[in-house]
PDB file of N, CA and C in Angstrom:
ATOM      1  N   UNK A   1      31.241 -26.539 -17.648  1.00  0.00           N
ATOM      2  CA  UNK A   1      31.080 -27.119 -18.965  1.00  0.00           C
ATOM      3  C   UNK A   1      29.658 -27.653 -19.097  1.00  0.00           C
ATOM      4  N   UNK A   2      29.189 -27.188 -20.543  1.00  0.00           N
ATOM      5  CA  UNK A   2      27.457 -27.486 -20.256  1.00  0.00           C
ATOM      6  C   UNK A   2      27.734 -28.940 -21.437  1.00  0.00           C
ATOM      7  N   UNK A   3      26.741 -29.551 -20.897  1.00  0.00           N
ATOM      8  CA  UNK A   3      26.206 -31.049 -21.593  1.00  0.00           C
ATOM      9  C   UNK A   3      25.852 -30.857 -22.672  1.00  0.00           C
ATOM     10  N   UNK A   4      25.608 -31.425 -23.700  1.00  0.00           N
ATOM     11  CA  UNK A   4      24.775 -31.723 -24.775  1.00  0.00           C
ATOM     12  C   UNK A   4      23.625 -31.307 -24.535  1.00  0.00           C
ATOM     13  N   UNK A   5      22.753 -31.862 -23.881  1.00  0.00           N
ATOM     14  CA  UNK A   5      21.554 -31.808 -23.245  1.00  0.00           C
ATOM     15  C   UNK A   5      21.152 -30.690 -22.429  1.00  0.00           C
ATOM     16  N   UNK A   6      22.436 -30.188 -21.747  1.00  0.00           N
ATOM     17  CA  UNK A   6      21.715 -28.600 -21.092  1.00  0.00           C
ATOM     18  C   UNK A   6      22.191 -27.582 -22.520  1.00  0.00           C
ATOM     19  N   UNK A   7      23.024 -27.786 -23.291  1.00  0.00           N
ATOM     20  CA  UNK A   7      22.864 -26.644 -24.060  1.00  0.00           C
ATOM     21  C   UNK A   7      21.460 -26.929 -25.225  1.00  0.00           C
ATOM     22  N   UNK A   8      20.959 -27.854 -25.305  1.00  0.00           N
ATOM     23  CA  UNK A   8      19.615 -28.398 -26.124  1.00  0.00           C
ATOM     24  C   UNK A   8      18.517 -27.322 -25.254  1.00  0.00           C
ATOM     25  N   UNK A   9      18.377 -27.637 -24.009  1.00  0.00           N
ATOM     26  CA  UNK A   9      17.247 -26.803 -22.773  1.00  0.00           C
ATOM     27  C   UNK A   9      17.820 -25.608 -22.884  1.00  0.00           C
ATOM     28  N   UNK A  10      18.539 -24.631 -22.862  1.00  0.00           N
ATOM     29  CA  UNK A  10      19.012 -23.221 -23.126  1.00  0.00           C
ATOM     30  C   UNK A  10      18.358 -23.308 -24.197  1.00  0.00           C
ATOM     31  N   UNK A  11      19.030 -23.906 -25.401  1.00  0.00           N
ATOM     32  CA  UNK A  11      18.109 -23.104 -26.762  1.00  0.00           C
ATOM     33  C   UNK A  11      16.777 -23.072 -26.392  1.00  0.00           C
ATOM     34  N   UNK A  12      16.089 -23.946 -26.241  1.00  0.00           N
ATOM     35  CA  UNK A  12      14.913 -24.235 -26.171  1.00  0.00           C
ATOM     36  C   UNK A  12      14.440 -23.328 -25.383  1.00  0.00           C
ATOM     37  N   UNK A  13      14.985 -22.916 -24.176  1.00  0.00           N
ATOM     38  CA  UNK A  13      14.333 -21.884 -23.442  1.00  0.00           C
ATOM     39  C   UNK A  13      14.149 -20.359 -23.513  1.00  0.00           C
ATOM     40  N   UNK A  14      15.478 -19.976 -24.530  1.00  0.00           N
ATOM     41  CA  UNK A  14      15.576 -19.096 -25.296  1.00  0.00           C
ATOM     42  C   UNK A  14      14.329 -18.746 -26.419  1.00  0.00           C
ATOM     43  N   UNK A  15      14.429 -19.655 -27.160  1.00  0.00           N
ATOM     44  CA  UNK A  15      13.063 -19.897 -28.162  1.00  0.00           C
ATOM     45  C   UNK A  15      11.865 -19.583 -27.373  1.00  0.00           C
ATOM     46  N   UNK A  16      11.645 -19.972 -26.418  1.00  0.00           N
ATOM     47  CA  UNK A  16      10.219 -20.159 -25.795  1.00  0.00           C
ATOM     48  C   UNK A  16      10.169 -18.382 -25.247  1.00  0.00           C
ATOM     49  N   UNK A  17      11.337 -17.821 -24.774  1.00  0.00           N
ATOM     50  CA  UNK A  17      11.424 -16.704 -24.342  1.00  0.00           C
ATOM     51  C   UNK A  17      11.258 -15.631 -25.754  1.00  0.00           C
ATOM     52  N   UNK A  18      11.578 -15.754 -26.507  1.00  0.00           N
ATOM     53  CA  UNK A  18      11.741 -15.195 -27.704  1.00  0.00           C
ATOM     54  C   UNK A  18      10.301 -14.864 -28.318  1.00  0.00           C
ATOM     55  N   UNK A  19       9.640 -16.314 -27.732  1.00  0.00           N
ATOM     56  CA  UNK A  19       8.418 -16.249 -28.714  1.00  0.00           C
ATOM     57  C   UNK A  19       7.529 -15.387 -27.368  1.00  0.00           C
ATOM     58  N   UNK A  20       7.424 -15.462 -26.141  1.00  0.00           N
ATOM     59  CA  UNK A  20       6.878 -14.354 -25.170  1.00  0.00           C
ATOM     60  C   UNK A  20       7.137 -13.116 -25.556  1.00  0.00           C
ATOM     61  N   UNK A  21       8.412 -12.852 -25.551  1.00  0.00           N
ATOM     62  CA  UNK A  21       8.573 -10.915 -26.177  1.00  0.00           C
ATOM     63  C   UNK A  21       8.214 -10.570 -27.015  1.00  0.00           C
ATOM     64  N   UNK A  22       8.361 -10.877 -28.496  1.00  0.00           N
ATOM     65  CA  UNK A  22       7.601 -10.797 -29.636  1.00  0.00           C
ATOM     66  C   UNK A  22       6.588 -10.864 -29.316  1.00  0.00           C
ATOM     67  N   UNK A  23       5.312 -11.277 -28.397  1.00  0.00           N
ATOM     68  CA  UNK A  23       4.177 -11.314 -28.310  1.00  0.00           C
ATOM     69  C   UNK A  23       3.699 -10.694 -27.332  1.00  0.00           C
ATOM     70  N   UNK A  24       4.374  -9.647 -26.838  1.00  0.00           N
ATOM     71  CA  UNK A  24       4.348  -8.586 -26.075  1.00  0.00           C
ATOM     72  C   UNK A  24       3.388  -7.637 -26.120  1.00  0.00           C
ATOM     73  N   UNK A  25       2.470  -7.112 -25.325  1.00  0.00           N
ATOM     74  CA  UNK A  25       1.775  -5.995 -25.469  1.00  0.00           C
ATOM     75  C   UNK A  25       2.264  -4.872 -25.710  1.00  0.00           C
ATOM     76  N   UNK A  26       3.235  -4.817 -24.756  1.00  0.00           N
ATOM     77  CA  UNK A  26       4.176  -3.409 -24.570  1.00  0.00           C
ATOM     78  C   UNK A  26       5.819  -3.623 -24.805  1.00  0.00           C
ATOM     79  N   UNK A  27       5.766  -4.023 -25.853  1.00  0.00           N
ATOM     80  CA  UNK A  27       7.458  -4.406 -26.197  1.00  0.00           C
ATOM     81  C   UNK A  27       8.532  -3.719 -25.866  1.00  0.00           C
ATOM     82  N   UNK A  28       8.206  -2.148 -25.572  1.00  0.00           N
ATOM     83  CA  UNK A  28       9.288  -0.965 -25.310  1.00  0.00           C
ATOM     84  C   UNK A  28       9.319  -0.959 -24.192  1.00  0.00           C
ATOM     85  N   UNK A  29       8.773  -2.040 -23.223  1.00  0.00           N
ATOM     86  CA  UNK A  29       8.813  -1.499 -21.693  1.00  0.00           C
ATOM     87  C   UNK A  29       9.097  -3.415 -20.684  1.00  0.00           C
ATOM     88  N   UNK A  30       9.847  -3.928 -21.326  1.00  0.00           N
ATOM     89  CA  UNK A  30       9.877  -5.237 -21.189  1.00  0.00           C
ATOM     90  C   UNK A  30      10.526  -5.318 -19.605  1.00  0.00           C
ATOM     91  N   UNK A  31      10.046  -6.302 -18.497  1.00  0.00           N
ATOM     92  CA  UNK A  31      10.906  -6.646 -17.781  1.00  0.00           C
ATOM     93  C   UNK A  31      11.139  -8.472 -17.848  1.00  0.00           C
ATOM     94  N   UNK A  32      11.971  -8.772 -17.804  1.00  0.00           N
ATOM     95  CA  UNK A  32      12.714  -9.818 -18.038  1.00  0.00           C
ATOM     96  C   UNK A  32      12.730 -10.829 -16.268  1.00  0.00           C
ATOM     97  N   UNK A  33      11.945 -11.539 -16.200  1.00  0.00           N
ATOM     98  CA  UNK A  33      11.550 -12.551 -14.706  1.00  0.00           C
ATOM     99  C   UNK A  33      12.282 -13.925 -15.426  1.00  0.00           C
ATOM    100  N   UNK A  34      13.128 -14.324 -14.484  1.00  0.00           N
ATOM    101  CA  UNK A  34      14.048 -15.418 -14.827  1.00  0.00           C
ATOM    102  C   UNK A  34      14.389 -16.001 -13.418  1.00  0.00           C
ATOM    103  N   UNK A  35      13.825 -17.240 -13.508  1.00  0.00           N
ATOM    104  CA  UNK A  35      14.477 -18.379 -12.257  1.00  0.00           C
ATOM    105  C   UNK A  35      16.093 -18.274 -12.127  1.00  0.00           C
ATOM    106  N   UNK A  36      16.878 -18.002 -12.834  1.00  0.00           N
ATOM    107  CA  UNK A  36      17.948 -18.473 -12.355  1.00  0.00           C
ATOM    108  C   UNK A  36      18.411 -16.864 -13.556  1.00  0.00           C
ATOM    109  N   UNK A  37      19.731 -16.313 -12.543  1.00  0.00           N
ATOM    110  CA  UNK A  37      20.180 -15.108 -13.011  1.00  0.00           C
ATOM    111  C   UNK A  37      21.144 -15.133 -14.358  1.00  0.00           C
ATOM    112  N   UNK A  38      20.786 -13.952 -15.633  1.00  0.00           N
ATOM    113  CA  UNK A  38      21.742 -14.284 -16.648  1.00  0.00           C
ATOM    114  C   UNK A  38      22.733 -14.111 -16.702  1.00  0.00           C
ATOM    115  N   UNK A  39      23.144 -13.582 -15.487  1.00  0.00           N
ATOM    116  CA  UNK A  39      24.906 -13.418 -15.799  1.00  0.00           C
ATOM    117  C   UNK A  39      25.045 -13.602 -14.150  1.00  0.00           C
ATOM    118  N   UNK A  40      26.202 -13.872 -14.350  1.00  0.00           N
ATOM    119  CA  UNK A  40      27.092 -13.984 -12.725  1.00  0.00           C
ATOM    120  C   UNK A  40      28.521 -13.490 -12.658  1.00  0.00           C
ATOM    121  N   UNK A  41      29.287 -13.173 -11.395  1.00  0.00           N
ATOM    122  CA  UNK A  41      30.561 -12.284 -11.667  1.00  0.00           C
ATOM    123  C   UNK A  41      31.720 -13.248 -12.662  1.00  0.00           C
ATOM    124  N   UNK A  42      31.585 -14.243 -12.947  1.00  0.00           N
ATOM    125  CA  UNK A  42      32.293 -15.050 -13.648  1.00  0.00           C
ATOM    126  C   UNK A  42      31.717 -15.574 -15.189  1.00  0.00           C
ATOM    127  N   UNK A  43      30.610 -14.918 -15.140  1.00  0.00           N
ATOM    128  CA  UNK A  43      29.957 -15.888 -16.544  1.00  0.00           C
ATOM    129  C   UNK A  43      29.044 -14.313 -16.865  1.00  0.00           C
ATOM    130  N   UNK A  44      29.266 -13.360 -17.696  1.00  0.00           N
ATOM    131  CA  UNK A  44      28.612 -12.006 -17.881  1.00  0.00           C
ATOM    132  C   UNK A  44      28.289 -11.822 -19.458  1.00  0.00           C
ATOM    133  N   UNK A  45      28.793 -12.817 -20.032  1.00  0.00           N
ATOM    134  CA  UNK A  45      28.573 -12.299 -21.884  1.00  0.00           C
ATOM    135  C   UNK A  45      28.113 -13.915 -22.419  1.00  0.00           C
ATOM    136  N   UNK A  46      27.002 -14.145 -22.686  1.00  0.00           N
ATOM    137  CA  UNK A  46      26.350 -14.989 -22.904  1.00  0.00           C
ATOM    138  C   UNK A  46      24.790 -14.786 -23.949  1.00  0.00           C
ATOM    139  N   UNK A  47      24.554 -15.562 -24.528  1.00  0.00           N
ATOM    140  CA  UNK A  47      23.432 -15.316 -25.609  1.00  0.00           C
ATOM    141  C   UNK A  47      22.270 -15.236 -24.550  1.00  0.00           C
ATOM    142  N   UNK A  48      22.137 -14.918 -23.167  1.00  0.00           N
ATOM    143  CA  UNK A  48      20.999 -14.237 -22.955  1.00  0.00           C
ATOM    144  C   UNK A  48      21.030 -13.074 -22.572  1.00  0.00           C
ATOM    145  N   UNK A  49      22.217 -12.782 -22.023  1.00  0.00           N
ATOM    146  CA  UNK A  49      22.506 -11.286 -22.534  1.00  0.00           C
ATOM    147  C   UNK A  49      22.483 -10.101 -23.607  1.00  0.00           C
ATOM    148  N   UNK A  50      23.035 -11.574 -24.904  1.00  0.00           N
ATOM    149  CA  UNK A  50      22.531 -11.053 -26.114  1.00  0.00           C
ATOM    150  C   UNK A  50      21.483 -10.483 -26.531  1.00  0.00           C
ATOM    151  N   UNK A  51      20.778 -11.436 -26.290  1.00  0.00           N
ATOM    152  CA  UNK A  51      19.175 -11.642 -26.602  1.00  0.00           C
ATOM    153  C   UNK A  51      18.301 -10.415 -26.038  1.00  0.00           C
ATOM    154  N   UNK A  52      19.193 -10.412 -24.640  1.00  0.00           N
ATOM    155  CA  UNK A  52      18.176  -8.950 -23.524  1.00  0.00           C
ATOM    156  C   UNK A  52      18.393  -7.460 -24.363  1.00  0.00           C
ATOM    157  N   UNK A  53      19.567  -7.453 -25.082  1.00  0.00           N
ATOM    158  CA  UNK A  53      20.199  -6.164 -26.069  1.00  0.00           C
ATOM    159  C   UNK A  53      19.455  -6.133 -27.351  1.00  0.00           C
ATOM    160  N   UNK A  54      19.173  -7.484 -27.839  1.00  0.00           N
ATOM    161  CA  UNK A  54      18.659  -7.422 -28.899  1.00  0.00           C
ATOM    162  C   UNK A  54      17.250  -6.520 -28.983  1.00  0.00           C
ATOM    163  N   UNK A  55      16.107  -7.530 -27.896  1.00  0.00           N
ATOM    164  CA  UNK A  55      14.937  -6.682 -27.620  1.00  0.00           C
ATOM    165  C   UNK A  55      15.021  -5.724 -26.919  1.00  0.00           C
ATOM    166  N   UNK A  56      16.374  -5.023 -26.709  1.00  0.00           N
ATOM    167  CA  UNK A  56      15.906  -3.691 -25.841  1.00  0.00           C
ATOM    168  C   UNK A  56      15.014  -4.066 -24.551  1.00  0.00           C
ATOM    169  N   UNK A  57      15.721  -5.054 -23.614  1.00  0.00           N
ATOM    170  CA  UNK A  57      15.132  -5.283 -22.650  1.00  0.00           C
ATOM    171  C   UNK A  57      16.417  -4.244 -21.461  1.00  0.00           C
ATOM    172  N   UNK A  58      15.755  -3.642 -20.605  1.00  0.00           N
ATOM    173  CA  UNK A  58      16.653  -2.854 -19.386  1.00  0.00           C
ATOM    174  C   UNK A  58      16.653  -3.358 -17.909  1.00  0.00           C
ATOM    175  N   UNK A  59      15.445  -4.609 -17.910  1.00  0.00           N
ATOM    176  CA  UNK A  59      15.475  -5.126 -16.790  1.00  0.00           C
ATOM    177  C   UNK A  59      15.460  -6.147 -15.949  1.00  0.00           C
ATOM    178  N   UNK A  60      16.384  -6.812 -15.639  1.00  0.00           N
ATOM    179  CA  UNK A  60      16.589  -8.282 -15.544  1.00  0.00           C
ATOM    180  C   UNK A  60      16.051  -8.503 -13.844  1.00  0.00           C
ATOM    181  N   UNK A  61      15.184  -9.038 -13.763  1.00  0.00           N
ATOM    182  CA  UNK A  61      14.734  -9.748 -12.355  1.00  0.00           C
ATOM    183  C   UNK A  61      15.114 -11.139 -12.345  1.00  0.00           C
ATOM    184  N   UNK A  62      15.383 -12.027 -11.032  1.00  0.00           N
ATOM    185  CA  UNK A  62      15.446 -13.315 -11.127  1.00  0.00           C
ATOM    186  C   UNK A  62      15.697 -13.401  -9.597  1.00  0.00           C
ATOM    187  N   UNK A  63      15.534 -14.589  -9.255  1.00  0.00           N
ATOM    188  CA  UNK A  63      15.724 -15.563  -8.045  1.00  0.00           C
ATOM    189  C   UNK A  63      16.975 -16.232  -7.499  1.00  0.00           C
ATOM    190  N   UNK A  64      16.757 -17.209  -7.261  1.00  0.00           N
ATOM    191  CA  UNK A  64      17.040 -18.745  -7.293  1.00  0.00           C
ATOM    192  C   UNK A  64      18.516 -18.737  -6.048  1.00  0.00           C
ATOM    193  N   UNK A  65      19.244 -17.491  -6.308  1.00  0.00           N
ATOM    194  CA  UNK A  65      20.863 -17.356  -5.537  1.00  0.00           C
ATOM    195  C   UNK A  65      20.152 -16.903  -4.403  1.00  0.00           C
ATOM    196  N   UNK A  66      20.115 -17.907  -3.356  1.00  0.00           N
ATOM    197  CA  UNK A  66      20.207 -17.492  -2.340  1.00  0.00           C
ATOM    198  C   UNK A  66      21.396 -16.716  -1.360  1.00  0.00           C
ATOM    199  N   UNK A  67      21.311 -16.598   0.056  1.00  0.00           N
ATOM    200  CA  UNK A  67      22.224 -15.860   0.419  1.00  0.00           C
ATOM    201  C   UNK A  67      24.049 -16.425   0.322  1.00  0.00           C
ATOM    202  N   UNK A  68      23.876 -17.948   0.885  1.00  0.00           N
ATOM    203  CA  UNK A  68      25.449 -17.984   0.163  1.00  0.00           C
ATOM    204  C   UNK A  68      26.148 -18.090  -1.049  1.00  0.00           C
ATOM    205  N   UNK A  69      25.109 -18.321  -2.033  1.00  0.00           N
ATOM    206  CA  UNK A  69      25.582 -17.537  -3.449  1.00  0.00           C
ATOM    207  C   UNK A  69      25.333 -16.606  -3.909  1.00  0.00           C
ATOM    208  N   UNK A  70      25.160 -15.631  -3.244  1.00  0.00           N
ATOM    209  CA  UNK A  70      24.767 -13.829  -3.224  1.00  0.00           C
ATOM    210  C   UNK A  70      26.178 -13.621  -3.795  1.00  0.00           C
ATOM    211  N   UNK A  71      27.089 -13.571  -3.247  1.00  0.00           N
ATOM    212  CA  UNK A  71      28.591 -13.095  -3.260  1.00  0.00           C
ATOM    213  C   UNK A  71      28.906 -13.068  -5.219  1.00  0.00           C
ATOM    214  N   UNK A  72      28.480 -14.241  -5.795  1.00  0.00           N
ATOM    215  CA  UNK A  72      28.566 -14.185  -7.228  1.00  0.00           C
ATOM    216  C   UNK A  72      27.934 -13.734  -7.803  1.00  0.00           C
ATOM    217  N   UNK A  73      26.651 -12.982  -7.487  1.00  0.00           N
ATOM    218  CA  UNK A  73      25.713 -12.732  -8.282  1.00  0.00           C
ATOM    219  C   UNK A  73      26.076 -10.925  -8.777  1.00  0.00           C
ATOM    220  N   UNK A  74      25.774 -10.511 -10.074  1.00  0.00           N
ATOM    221  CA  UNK A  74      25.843  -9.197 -10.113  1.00  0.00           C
ATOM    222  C   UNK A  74      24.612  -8.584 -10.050  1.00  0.00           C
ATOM    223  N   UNK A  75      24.399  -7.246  -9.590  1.00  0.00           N
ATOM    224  CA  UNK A  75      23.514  -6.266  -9.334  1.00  0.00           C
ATOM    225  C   UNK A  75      24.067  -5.085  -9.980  1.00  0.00           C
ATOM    226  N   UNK A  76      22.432  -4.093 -10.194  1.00  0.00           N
ATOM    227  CA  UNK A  76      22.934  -2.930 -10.960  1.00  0.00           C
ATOM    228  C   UNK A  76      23.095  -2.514 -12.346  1.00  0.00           C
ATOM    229  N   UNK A  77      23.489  -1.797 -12.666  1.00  0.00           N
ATOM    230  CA  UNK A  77      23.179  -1.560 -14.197  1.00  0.00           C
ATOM    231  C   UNK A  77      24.507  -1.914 -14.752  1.00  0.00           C
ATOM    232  N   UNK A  78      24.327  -2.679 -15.801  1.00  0.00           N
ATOM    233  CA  UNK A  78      25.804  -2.863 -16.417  1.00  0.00           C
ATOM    234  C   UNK A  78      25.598  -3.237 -17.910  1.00  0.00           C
ATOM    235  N   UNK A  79      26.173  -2.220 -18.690  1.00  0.00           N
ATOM    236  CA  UNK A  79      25.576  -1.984 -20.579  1.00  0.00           C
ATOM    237  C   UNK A  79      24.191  -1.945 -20.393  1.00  0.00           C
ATOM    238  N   UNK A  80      23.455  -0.912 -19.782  1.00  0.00           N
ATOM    239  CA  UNK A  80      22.096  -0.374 -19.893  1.00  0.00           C
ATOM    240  C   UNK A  80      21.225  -1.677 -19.698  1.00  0.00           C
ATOM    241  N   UNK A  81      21.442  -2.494 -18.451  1.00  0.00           N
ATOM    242  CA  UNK A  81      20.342  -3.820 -18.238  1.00  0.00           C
ATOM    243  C   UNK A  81      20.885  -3.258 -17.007  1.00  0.00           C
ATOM    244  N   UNK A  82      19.266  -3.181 -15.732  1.00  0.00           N
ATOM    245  CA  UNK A  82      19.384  -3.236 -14.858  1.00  0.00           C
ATOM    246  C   UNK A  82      18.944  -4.956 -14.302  1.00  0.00           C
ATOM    247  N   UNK A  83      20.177  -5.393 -13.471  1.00  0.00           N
ATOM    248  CA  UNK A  83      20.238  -6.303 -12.952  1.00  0.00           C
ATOM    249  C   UNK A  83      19.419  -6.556 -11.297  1.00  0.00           C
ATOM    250  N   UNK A  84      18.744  -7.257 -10.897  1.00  0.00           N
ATOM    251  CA  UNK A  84      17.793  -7.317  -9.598  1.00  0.00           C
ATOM    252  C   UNK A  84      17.904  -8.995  -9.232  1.00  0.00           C
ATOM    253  N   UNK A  85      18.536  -9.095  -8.104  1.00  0.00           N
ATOM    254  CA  UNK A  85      18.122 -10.235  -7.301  1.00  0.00           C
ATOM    255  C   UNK A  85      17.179 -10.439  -6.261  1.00  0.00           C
ATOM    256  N   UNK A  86      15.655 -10.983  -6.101  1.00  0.00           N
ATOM    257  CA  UNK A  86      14.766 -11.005  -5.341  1.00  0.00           C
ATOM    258  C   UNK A  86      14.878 -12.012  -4.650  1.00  0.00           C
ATOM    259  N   UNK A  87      15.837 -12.937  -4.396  1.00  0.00           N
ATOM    260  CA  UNK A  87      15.191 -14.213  -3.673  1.00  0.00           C
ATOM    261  C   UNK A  87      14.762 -13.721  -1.816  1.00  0.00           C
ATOM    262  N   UNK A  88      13.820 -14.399  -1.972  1.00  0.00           N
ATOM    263  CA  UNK A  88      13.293 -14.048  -0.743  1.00  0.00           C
ATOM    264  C   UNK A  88      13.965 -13.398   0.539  1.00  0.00           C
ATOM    265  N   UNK A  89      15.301 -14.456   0.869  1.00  0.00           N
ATOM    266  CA  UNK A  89      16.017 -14.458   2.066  1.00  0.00           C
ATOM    267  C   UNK A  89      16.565 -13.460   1.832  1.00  0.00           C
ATOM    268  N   UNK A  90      17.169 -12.765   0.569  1.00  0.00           N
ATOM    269  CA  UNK A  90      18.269 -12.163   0.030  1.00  0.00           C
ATOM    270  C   UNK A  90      17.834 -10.926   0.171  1.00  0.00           C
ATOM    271  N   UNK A  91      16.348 -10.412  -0.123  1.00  0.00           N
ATOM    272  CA  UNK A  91      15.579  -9.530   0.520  1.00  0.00           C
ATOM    273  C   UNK A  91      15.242  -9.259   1.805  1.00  0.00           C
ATOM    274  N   UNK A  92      15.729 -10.395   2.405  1.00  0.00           N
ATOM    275  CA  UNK A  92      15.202 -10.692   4.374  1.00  0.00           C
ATOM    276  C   UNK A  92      13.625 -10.588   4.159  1.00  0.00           C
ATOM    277  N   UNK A  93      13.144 -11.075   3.018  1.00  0.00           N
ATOM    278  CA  UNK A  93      11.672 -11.205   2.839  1.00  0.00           C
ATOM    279  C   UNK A  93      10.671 -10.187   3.087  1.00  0.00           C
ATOM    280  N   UNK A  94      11.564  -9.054   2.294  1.00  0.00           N
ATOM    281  CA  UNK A  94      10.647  -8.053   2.322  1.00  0.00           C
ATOM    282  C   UNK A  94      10.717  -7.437   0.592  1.00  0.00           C
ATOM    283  N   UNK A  95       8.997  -7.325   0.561  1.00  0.00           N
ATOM    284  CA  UNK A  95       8.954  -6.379  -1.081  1.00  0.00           C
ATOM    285  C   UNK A  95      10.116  -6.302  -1.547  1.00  0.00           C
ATOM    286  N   UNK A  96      10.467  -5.986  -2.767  1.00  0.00           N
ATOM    287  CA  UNK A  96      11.471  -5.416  -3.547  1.00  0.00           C
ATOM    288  C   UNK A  96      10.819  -4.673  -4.897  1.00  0.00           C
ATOM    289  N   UNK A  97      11.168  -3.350  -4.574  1.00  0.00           N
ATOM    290  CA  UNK A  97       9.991  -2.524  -5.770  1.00  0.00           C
ATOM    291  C   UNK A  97      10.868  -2.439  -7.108  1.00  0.00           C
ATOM    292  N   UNK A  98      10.181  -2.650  -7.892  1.00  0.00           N
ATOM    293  CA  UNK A  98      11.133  -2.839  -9.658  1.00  0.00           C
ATOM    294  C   UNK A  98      10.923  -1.737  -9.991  1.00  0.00           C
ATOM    295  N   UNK A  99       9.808  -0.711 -10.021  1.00  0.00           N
ATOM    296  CA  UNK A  99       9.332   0.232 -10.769  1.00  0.00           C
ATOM    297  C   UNK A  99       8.445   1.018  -9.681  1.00  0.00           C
ATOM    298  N   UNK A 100       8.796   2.869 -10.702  1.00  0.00           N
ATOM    299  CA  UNK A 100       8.098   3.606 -10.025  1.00  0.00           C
ATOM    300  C   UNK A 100       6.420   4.077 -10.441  1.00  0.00           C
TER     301      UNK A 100
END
Protein backbone atom coordinates (compact mmCIF):
# COMPACT_ATOMS: atom_id res chain seq x y z
CA UNK A 1 0.00 0.00 0.00
CA UNK A 2 1.63 3.29 -1.22
CA UNK A 3 1.41 6.55 1.09
CA UNK A 4 0.14 9.73 0.13
CA UNK A 5 3.49 10.90 -0.22
CA UNK A 6 5.04 8.00 -2.25
CA UNK A 7 2.21 8.17 -4.69
CA UNK A 8 2.97 12.33 -4.84
CA UNK A 9 7.08 11.06 -5.78
CA UNK A 10 5.74 8.49 -8.55
CA UNK A 11 3.81 11.24 -10.21
CA UNK A 12 6.43 13.46 -9.96
CA UNK A 13 8.87 11.07 -11.25
CA UNK A 14 6.80 10.12 -14.00
CA UNK A 15 6.52 13.86 -15.06
CA UNK A 16 10.19 14.36 -14.85
CA UNK A 17 10.51 11.10 -17.03
CA UNK A 18 7.97 12.26 -19.46
CA UNK A 19 9.56 15.50 -19.88
CA UNK A 20 13.23 13.44 -20.77
CA UNK A 21 11.47 11.38 -23.66
CA UNK A 22 9.72 14.07 -25.28
CA UNK A 23 13.05 15.69 -25.38
CA UNK A 24 14.63 12.95 -26.96
CA UNK A 25 16.98 13.04 -29.82
CA UNK A 26 16.03 9.75 -31.07
CA UNK A 27 12.52 9.10 -29.77
CA UNK A 28 12.01 5.80 -31.96
CA UNK A 29 14.88 4.13 -30.35
CA UNK A 30 14.32 4.87 -26.54
CA UNK A 31 15.95 2.77 -23.78
CA UNK A 32 14.36 3.23 -20.52
CA UNK A 33 17.42 3.20 -17.27
CA UNK A 34 15.44 3.00 -14.02
CA UNK A 35 16.83 2.51 -10.36
CA UNK A 36 14.31 0.39 -9.27
CA UNK A 37 12.42 -2.20 -11.81
CA UNK A 38 8.78 -1.35 -13.36
CA UNK A 39 7.18 -4.30 -12.88
CA UNK A 40 7.79 -7.33 -10.63
CA UNK A 41 6.16 -10.98 -10.72
CA UNK A 42 3.42 -9.61 -8.45
CA UNK A 43 2.98 -5.95 -9.43
CA UNK A 44 3.15 -6.06 -13.75
CA UNK A 45 0.34 -3.45 -14.91
CA UNK A 46 1.07 -0.15 -13.56
CA UNK A 47 1.20 3.53 -15.10
CA UNK A 48 4.84 2.97 -15.85
CA UNK A 49 4.20 0.38 -17.86
CA UNK A 50 1.66 2.45 -19.33
CA UNK A 51 3.66 5.17 -19.99
CA UNK A 52 6.66 2.69 -21.58
CA UNK A 53 3.55 1.66 -24.34
CA UNK A 54 2.58 4.96 -24.69
CA UNK A 55 6.14 6.22 -26.01
CA UNK A 56 6.84 3.13 -27.74
CA UNK A 57 9.58 2.41 -25.44
CA UNK A 58 10.92 -1.69 -25.98
CA UNK A 59 13.49 -1.47 -23.41
CA UNK A 60 13.45 -1.49 -19.83
CA UNK A 61 16.95 -1.58 -17.97
CA UNK A 62 17.17 -1.14 -14.16
CA UNK A 63 19.05 -2.17 -10.99
CA UNK A 64 18.52 -2.00 -7.51
CA UNK A 65 17.12 -6.17 -6.98
CA UNK A 66 19.84 -7.65 -5.92
CA UNK A 67 20.44 -11.38 -5.79
CA UNK A 68 17.89 -12.32 -3.03
CA UNK A 69 15.26 -10.40 -4.66
CA UNK A 70 16.16 -11.72 -8.11
CA UNK A 71 13.46 -14.49 -7.63
CA UNK A 72 10.63 -11.54 -8.07
CA UNK A 73 11.96 -9.74 -10.59
CA UNK A 74 10.72 -10.33 -14.33
CA UNK A 75 13.04 -10.67 -17.35
CA UNK A 76 12.44 -10.84 -21.05
CA UNK A 77 10.04 -9.65 -23.33
CA UNK A 78 6.56 -9.37 -22.18
CA UNK A 79 3.82 -7.08 -24.49
CA UNK A 80 6.83 -6.01 -26.72
CA UNK A 81 9.09 -4.31 -23.61
CA UNK A 82 12.18 -6.04 -23.22
CA UNK A 83 12.79 -6.33 -19.58
CA UNK A 84 16.85 -6.35 -18.23
CA UNK A 85 18.12 -6.62 -14.73
CA UNK A 86 21.84 -5.31 -14.37
CA UNK A 87 22.58 -5.12 -10.81
CA UNK A 88 26.00 -5.78 -10.49
CA UNK A 89 26.05 -9.06 -8.31
CA UNK A 90 23.11 -10.31 -10.39
CA UNK A 91 25.47 -10.10 -13.36
CA UNK A 92 28.41 -11.68 -11.08
CA UNK A 93 29.80 -8.24 -12.23
CA UNK A 94 30.29 -8.72 -15.51
CA UNK A 95 29.15 -6.33 -18.71
CA UNK A 96 25.67 -6.88 -19.67
CA UNK A 97 25.26 -5.90 -23.47
CA UNK A 98 21.70 -4.11 -24.22
CA UNK A 99 22.31 -3.69 -27.87
CA UNK A 100 23.85 -4.91 -30.97
Amino acid sequence: MQSEEDKKIYEHELLRLKMSVESAAYPDNIILFTHYPPILRSFRSNKMVDFMKHYNIHKSVFGHIHLSGAKNVVEGDIDGIEYRLVSCDYSEFMPVKLAD
